[in-house]
C-alpha atoms as a PDB file:
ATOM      1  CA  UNK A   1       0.000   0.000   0.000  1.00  0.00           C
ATOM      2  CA  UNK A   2       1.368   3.825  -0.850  1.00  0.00           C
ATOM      3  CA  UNK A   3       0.655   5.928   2.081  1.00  0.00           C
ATOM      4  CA  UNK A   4      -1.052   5.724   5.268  1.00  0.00           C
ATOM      5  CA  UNK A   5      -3.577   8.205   5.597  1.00  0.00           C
ATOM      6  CA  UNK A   6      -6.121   9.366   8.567  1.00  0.00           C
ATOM      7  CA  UNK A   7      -9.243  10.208   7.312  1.00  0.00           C
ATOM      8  CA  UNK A   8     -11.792  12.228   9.662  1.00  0.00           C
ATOM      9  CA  UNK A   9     -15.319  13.343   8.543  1.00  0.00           C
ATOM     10  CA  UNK A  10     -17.047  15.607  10.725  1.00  0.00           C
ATOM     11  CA  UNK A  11     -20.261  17.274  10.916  1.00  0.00           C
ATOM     12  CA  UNK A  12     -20.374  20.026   7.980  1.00  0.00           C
ATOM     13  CA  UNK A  13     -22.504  20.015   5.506  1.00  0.00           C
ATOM     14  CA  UNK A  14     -20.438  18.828   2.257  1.00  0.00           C
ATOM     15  CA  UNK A  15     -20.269  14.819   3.272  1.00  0.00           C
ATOM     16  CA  UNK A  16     -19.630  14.137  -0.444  1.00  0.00           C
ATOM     17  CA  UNK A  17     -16.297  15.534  -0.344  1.00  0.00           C
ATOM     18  CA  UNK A  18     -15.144  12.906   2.251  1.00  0.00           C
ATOM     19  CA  UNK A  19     -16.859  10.279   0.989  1.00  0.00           C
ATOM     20  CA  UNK A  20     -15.378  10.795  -2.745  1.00  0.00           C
ATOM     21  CA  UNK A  21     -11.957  11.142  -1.203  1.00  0.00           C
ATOM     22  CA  UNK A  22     -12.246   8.263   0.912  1.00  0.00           C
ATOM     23  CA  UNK A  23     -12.670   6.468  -2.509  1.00  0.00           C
ATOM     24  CA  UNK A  24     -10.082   7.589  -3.993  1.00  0.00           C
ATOM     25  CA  UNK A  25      -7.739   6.502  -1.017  1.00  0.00           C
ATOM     26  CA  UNK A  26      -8.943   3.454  -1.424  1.00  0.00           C
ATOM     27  CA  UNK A  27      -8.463   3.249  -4.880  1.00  0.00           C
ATOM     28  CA  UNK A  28      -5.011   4.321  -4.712  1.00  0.00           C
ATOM     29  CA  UNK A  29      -4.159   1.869  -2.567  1.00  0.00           C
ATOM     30  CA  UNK A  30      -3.760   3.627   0.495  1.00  0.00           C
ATOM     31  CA  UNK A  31      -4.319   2.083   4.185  1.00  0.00           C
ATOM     32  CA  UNK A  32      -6.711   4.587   6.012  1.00  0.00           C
ATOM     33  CA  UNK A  33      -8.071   5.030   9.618  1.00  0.00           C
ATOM     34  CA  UNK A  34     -11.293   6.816   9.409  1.00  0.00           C
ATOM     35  CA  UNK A  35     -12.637   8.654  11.743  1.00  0.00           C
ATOM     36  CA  UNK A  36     -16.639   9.596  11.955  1.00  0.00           C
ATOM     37  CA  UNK A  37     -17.831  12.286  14.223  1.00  0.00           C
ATOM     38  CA  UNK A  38     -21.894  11.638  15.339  1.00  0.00           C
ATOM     39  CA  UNK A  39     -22.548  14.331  13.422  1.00  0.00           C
ATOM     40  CA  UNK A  40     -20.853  13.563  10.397  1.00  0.00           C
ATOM     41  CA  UNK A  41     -22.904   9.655  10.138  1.00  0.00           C
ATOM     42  CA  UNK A  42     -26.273  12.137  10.655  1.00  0.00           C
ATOM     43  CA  UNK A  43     -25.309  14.742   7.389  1.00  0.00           C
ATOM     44  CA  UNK A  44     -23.675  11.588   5.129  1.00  0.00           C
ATOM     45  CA  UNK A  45     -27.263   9.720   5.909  1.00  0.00           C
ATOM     46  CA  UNK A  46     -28.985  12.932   5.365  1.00  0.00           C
ATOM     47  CA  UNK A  47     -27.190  14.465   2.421  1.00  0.00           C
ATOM     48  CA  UNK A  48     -26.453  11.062   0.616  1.00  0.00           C
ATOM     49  CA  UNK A  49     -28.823   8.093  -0.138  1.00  0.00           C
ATOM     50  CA  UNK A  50     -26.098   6.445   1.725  1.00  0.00           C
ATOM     51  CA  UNK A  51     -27.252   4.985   4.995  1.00  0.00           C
ATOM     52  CA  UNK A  52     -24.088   4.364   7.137  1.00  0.00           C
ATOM     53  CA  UNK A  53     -24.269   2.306  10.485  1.00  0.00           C
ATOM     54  CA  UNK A  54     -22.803   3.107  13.396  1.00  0.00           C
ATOM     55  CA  UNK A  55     -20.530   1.179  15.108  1.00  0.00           C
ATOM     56  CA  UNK A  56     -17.001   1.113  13.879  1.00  0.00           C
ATOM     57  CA  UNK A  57     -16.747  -2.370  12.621  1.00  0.00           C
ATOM     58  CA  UNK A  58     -19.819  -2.087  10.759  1.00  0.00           C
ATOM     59  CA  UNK A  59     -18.728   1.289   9.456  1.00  0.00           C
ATOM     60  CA  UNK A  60     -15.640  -0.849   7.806  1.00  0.00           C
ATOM     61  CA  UNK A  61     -17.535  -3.417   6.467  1.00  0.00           C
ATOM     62  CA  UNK A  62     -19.927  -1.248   4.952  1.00  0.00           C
ATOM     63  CA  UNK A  63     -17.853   1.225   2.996  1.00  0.00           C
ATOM     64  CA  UNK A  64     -14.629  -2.079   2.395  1.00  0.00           C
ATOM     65  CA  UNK A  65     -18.057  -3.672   0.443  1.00  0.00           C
ATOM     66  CA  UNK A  66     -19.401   0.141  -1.228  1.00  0.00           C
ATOM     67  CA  UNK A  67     -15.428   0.581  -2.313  1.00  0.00           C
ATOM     68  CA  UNK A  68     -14.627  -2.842  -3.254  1.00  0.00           C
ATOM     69  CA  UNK A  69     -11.192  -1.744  -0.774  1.00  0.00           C
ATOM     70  CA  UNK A  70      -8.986  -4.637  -0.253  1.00  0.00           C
ATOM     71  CA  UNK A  71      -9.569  -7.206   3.081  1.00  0.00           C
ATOM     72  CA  UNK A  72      -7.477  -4.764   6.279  1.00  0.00           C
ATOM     73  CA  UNK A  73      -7.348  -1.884   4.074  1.00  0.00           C
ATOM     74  CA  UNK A  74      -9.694   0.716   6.091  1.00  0.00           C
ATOM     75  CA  UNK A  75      -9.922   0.473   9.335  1.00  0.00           C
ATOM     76  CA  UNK A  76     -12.299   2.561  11.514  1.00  0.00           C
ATOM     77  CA  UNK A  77     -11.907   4.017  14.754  1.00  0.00           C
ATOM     78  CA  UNK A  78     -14.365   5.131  17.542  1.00  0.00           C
ATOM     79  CA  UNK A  79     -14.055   8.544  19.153  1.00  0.00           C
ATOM     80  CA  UNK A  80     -13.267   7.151  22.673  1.00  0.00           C
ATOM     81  CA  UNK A  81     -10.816   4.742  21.019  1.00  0.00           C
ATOM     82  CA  UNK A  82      -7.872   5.538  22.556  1.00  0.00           C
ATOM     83  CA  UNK A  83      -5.508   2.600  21.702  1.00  0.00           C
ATOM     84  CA  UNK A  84      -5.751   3.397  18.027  1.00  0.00           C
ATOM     85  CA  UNK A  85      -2.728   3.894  16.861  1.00  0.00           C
ATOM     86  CA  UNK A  86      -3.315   7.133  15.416  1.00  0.00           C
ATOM     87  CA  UNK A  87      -3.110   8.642  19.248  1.00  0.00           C
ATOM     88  CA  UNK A  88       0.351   8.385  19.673  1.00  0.00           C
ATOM     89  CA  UNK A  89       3.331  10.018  17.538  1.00  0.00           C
ATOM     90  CA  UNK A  90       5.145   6.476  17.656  1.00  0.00           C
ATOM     91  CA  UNK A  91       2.700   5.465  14.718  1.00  0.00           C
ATOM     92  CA  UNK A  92       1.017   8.520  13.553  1.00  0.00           C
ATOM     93  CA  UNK A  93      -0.249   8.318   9.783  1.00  0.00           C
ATOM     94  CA  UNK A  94       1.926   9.843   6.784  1.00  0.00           C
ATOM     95  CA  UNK A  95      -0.747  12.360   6.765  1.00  0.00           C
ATOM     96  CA  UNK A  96      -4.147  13.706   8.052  1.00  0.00           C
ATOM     97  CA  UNK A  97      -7.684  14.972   6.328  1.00  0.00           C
ATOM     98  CA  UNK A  98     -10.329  16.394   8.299  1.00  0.00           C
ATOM     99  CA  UNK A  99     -12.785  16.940   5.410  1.00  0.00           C
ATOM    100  CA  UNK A 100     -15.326  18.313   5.703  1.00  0.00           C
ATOM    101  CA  UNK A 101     -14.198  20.202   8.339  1.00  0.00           C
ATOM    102  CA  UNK A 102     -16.442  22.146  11.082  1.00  0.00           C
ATOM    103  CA  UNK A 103     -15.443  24.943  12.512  1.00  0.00           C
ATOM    104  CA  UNK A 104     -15.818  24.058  16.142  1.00  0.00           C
ATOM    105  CA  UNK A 105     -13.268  20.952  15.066  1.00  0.00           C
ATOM    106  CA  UNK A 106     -10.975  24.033  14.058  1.00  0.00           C
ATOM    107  CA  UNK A 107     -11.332  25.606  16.752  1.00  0.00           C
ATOM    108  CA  UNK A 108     -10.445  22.215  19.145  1.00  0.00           C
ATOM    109  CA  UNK A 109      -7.547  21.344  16.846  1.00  0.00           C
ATOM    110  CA  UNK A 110      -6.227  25.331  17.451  1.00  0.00           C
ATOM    111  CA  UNK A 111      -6.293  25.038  21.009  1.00  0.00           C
ATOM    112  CA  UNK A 112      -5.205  21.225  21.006  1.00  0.00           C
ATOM    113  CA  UNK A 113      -8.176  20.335  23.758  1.00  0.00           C
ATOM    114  CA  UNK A 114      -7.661  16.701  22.500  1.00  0.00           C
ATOM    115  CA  UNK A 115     -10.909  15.397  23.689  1.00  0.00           C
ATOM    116  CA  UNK A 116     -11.466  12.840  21.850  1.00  0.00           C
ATOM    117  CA  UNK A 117      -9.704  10.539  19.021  1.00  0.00           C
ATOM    118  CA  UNK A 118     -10.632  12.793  16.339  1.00  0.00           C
ATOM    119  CA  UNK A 119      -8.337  15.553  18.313  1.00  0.00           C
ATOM    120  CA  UNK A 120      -6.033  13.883  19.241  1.00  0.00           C
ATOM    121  CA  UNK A 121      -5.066  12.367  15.683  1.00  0.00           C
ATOM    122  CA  UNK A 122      -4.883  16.138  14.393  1.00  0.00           C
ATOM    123  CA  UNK A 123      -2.751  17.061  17.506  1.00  0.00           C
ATOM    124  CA  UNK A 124      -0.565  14.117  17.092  1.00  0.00           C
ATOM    125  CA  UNK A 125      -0.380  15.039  13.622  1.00  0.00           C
ATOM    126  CA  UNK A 126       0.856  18.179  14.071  1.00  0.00           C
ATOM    127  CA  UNK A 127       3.556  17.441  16.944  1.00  0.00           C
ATOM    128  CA  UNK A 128       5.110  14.778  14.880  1.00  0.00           C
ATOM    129  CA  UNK A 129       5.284  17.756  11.840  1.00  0.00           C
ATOM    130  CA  UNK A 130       3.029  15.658   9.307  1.00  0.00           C
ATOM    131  CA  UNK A 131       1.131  16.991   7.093  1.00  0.00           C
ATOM    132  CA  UNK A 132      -2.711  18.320   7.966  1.00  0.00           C
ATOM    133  CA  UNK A 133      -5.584  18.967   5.738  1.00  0.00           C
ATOM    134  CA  UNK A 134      -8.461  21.169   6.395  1.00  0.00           C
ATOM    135  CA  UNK A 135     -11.202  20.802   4.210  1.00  0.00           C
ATOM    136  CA  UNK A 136     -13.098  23.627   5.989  1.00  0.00           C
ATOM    137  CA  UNK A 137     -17.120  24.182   4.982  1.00  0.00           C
ATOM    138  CA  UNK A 138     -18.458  27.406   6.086  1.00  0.00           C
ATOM    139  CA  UNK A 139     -19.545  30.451   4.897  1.00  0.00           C
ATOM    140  CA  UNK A 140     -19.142  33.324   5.835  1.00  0.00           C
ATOM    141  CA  UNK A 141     -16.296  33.620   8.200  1.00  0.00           C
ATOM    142  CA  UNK A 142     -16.246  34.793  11.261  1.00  0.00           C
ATOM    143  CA  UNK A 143     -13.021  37.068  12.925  1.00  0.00           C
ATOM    144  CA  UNK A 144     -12.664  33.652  15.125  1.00  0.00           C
ATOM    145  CA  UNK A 145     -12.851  31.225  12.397  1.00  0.00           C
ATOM    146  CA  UNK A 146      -9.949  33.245  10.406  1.00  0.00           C
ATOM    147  CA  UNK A 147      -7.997  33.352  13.189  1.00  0.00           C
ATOM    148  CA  UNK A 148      -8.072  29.856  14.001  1.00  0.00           C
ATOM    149  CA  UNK A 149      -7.117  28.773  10.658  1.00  0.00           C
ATOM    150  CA  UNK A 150      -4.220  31.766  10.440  1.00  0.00           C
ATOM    151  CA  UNK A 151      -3.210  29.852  13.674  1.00  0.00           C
ATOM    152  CA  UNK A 152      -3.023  26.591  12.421  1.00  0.00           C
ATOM    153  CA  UNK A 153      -1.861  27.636   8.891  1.00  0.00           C
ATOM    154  CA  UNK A 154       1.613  29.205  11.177  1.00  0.00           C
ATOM    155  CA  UNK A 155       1.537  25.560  12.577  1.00  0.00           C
ATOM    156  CA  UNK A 156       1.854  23.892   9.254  1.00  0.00           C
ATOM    157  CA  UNK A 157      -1.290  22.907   8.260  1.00  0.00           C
ATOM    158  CA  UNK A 158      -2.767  23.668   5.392  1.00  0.00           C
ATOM    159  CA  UNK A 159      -5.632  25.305   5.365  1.00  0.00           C
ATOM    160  CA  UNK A 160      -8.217  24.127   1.965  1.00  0.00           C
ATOM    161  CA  UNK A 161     -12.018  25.502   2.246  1.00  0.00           C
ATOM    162  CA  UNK A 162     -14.316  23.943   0.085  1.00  0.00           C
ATOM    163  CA  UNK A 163     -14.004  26.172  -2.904  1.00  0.00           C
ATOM    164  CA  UNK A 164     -14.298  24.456  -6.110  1.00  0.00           C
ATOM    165  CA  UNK A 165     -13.540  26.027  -9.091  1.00  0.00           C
ATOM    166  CA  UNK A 166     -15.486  26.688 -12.577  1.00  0.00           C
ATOM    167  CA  UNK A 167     -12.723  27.120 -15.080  1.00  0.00           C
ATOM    168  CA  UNK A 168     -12.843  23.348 -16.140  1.00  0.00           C
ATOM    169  CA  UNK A 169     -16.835  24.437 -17.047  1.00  0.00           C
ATOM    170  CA  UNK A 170     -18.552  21.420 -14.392  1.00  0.00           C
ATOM    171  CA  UNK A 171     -21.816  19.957 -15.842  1.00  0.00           C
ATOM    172  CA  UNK A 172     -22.499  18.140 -12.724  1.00  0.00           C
ATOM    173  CA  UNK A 173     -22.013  18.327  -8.901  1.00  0.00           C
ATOM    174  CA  UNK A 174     -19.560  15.261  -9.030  1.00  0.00           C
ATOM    175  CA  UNK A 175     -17.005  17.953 -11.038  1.00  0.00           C
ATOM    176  CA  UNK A 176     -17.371  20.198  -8.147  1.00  0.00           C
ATOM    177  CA  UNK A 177     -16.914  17.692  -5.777  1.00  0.00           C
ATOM    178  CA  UNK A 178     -14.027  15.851  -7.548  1.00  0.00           C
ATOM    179  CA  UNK A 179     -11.958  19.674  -8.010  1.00  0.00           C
ATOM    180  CA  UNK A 180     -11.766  19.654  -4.210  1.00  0.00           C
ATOM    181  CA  UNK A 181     -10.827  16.016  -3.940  1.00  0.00           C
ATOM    182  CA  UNK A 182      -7.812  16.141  -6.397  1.00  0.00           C
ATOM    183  CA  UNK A 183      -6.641  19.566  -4.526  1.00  0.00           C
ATOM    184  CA  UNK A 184      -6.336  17.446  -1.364  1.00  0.00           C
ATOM    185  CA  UNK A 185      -4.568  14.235  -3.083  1.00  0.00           C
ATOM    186  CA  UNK A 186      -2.551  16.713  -4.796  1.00  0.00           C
ATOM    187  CA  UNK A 187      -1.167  17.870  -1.282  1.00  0.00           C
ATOM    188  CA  UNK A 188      -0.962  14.117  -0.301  1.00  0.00           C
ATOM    189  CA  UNK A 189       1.279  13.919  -2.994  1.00  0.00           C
ATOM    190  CA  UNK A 190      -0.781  11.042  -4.614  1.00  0.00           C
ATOM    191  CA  UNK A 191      -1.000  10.281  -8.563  1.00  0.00           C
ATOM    192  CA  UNK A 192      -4.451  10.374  -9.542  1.00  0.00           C
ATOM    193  CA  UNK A 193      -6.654  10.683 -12.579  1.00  0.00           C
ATOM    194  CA  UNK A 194      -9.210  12.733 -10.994  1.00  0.00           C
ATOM    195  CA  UNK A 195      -9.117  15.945 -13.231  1.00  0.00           C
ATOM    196  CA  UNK A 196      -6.716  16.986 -16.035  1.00  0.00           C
ATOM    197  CA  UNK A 197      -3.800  19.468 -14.959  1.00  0.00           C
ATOM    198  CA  UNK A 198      -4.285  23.144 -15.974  1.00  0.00           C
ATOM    199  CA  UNK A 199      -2.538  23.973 -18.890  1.00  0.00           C
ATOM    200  CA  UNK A 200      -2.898  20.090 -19.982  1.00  0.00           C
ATOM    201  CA  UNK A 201      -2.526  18.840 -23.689  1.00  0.00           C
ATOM    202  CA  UNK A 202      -5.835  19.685 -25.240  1.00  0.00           C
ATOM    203  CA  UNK A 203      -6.352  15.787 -25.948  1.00  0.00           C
ATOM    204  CA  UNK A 204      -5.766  15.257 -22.153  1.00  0.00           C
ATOM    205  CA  UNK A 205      -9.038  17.097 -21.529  1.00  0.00           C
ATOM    206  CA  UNK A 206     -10.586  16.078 -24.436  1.00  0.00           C
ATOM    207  CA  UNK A 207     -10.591  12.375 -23.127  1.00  0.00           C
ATOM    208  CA  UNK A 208     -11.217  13.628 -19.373  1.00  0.00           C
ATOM    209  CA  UNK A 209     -14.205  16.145 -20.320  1.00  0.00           C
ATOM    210  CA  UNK A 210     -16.862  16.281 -23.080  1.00  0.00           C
ATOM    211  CA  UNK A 211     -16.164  18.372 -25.847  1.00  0.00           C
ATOM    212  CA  UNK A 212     -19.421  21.478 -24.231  1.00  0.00           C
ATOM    213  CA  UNK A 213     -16.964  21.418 -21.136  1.00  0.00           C
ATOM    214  CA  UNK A 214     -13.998  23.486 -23.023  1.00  0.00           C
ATOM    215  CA  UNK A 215     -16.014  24.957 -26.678  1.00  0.00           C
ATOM    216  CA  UNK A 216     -17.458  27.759 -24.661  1.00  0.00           C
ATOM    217  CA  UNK A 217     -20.819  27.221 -26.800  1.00  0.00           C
ATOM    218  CA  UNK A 218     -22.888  25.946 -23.630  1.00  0.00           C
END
């Protein structure tokens, strides 16, 4: 497997982003420890015809089956779980998502409370200087909510609100969804197929795209 990578969905609106990524991980052939706040099962079961159980093991089963992942390749963590492995820096992941991302989990990573699992993987994550992803949803900001995220951003982390772009003209809320998701596997460092680079080979986004994506005659 390429990369070990922590996963954490929590309870902003936007569950499609995590979901899609997690996919992706999967399909890269990462191992990943997910992570799913209460919240974050009651927005992927309301804004998804997804319907997610909720006890860890299940959790696994259910999205191992949905992903076709390989047998030991996701594992899934409770929030109280604190012999995971992800809670100490002696076998932290290569790298961390929170995504989506609420702003009261901002504002616990920021202060490192570390009251639960989900914490305390983004603290860990940070004292061992690995890389942290943001995916924040919220709009608009408030002065706290940029200053958390200025605060973290001095840390290290990196900082990625759910912005998706519309140069690559999207026909479909997958595009949106899948700009954001090859933004954050681009800062995992991961080879993916998800969109064509900017500036690609017209071909390239010919054979990624239908033609009414790049003619401008919509």
């Amino acid at each position: 497997m390429s990369k070990t990578i922590t996963l954490i969905m929590t309870g902003a609106s936007g569950a499609q982003y995590g979901l899609r990524l997690l996919e992706q991980l999967l399909a890269l052939q990462c191992k990943v420890y997910l992570l799913l706040s209460r919240p974050a099962l009651l927005v992927i079961n309301t804004e998804t015809d997804y319907k997610v159980p909720a006890r860890a093991a299940e959790i696994a089963a259910y999205f191992t089956h949905l992903y076709q992942a390989s047998a030991g390749q996701l594992t899934v963590f409770e929030r109280e779980q604190w012999m995971a492995p992800i809670a100490s820096g002696s076998a932290v992941a290569d790298a961390t998502v929170v995504c989506p991302c609420t702003t009261a989990t901002l504002s616990a990573i920021a202060c490192g409370s570390s009251r639960n699992l989900i914490e305390r993987a983004a603290d860990v994550t940070l004292k061992e200087r690995k890389k942290l992803i943001l995916v924040v949803r919220e709009t608009p900001f408030s002065e706290i909510h940029l200053e958390n995220m200025l605060k973290l951003a001095r840390m290290g982390a990196v900082i990625m609100p759910a912005n998706p772009g519309f140069y690559f003209r999207p026909q479909s809320i997958d595009d949106l969804v899948d700009f954001m998701v090859a933004r954050v596997l681009d800062h995992l460092d991961l080879k993916h197929q998800v969109q064509p680079r900017w500036g690609a080979p017209t071909q390239e986004l010919a054979d990624t795209f239908p033609a009414n994506h790049l003619s401008g005659n919509d």
